[in-house]
C-alpha atoms as a PDB file:
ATOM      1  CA  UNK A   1      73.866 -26.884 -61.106  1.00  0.00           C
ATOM      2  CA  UNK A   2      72.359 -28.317 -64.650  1.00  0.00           C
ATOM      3  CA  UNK A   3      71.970 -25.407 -67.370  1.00  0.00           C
ATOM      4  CA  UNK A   4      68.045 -25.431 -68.631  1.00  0.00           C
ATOM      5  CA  UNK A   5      67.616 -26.687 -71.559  1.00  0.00           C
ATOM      6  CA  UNK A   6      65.680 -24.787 -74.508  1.00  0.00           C
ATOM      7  CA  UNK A   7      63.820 -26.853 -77.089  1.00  0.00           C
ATOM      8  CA  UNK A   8      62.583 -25.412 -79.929  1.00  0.00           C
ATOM      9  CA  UNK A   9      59.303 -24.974 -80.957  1.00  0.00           C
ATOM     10  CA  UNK A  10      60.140 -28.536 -83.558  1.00  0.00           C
ATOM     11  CA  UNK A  11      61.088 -30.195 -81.006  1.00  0.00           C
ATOM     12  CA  UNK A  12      58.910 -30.015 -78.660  1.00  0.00           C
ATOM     13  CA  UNK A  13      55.848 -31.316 -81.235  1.00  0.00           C
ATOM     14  CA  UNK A  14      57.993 -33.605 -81.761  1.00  0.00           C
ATOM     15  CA  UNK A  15      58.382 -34.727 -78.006  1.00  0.00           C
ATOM     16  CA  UNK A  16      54.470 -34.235 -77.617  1.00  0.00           C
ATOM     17  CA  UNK A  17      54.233 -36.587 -80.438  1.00  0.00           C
ATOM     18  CA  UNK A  18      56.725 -38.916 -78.645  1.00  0.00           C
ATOM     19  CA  UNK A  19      54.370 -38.895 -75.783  1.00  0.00           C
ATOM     20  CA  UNK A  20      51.318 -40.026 -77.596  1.00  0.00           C
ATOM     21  CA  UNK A  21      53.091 -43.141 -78.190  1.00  0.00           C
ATOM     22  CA  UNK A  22      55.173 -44.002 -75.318  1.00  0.00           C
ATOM     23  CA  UNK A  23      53.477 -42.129 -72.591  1.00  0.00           C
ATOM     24  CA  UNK A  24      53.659 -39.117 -70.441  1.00  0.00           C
ATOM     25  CA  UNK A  25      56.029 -40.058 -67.917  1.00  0.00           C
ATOM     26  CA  UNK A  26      58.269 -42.464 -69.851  1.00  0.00           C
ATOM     27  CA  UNK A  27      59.161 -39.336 -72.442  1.00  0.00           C
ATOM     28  CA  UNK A  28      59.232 -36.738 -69.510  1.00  0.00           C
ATOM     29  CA  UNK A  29      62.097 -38.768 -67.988  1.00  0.00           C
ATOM     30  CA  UNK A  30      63.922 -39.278 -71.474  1.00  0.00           C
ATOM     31  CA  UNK A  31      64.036 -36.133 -72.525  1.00  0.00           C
ATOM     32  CA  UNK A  32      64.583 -34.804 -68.475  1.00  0.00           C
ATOM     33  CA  UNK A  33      61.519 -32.692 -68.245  1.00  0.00           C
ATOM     34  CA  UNK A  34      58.703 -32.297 -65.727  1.00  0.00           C
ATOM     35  CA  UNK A  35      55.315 -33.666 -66.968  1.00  0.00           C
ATOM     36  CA  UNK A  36      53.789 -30.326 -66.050  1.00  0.00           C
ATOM     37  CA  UNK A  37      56.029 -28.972 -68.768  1.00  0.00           C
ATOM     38  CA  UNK A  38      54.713 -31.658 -71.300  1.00  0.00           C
ATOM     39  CA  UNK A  39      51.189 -31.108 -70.380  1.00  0.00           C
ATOM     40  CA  UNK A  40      51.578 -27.154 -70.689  1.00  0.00           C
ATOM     41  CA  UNK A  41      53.316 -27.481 -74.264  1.00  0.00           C
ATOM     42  CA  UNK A  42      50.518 -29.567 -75.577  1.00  0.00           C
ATOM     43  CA  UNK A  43      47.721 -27.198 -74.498  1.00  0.00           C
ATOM     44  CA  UNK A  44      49.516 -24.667 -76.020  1.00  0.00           C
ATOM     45  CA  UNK A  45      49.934 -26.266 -79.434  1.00  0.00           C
ATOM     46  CA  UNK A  46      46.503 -26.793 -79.220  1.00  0.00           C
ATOM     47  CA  UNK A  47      45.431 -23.403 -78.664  1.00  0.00           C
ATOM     48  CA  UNK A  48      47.615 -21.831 -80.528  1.00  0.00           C
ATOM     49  CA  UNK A  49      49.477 -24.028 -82.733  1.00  0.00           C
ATOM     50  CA  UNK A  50      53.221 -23.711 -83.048  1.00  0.00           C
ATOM     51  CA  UNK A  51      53.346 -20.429 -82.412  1.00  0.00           C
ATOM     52  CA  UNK A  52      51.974 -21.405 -79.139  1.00  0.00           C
ATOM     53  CA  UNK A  53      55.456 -23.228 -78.315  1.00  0.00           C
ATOM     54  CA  UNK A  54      57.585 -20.764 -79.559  1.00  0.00           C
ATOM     55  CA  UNK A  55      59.760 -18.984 -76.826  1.00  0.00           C
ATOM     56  CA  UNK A  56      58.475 -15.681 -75.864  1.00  0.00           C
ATOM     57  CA  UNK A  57      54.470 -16.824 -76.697  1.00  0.00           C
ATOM     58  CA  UNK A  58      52.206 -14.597 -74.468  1.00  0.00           C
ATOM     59  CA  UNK A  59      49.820 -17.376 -74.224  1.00  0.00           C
ATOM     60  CA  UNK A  60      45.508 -16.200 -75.514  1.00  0.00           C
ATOM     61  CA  UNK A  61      45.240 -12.393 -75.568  1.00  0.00           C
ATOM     62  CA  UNK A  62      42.824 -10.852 -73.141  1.00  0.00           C
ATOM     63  CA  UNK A  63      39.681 -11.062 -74.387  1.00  0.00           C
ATOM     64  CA  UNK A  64      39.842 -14.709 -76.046  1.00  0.00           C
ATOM     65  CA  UNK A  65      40.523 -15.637 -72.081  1.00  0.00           C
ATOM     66  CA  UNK A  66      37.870 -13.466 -71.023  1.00  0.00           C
ATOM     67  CA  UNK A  67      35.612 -14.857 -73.720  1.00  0.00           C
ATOM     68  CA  UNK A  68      36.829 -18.508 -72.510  1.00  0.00           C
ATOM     69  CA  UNK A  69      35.450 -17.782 -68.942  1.00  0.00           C
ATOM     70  CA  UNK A  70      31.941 -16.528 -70.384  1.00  0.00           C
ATOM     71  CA  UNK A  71      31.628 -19.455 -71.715  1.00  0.00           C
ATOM     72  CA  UNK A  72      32.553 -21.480 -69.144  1.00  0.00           C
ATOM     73  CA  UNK A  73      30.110 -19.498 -66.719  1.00  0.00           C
ATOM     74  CA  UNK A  74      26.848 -19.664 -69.825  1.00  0.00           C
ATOM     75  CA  UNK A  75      27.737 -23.338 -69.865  1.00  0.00           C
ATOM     76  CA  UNK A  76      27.075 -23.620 -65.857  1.00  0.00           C
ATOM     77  CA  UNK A  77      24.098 -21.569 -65.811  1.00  0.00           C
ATOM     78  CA  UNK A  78      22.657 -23.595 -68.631  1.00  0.00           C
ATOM     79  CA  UNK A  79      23.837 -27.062 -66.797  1.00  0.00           C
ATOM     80  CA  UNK A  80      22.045 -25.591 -63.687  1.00  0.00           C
ATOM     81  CA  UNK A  81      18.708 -24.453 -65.624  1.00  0.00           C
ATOM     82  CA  UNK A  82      18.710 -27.676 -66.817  1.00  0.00           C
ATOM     83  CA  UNK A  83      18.827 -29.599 -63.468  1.00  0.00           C
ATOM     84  CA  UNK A  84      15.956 -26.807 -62.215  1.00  0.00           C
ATOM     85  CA  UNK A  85      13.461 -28.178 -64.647  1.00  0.00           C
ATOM     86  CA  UNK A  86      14.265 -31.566 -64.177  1.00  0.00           C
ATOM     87  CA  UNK A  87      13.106 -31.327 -60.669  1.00  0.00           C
ATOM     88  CA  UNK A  88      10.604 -29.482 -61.224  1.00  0.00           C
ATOM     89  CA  UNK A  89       8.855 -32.047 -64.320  1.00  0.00           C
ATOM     90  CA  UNK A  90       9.615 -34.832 -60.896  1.00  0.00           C
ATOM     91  CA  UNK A  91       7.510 -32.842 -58.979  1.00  0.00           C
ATOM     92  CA  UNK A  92       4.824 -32.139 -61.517  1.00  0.00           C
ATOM     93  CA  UNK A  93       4.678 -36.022 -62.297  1.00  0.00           C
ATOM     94  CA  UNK A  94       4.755 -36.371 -58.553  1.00  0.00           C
ATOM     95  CA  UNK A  95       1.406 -34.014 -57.647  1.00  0.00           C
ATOM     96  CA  UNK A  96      -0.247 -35.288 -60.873  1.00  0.00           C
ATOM     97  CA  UNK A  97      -0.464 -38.515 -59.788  1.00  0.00           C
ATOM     98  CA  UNK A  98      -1.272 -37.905 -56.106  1.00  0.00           C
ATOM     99  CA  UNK A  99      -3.592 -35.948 -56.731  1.00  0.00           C
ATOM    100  CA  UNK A 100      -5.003 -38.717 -59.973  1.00  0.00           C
ATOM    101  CA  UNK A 101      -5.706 -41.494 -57.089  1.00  0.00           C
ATOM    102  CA  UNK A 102      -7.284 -39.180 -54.457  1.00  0.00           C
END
């Protein structure tokens, strides 16, 4: 059984760089890591920097995550209030005009 390996927090901007150029899957298989792993090191250094990648890194406190989902759900509500008065100006547009050549 193969030992994991632990990069350090240099390294692994340096790998995510690596992947910008060459791709995902090329430098997943070079440097004999899953692309999950790759993927989850850059959203970390962009949340968080290189802290983010450091060994031990608790990921965004609470309430920045809880703050994250609030947003997400304002977005949706606002994306769905949007679509509501969209249908309803169709309709308006639509009885206007009926109701024009009657």
């Amino acid at each position: 059984m193969s030992k994991r390996r632990v990069f350090s927090s240099s390294e692994k901007i340096a790998i995510i760089k690596e992947a910008e150029i060459e791709g995902v899957i090329v430098t997943a298989r070079k440097h004999d890591i899953s692309k999950q792993t790759l993927y989850t090191w850059k959203e970390r250094h962009g949340h968080s920097g290189e802290a983010g990648l450091s060994r031990g890194h608790a990921g965004p406190d609470p309430e920045t995550k809880r703050l994250h989902e609030e947003n997400r759900r304002l977005k949706q509500l606002v994306v769905e209030k949007e679509l509501e008065l969209l249908i309803l100006r169709e309709f308006q547009k639509k009885t206007s005009t009926q109701s024009k050549s009657a």
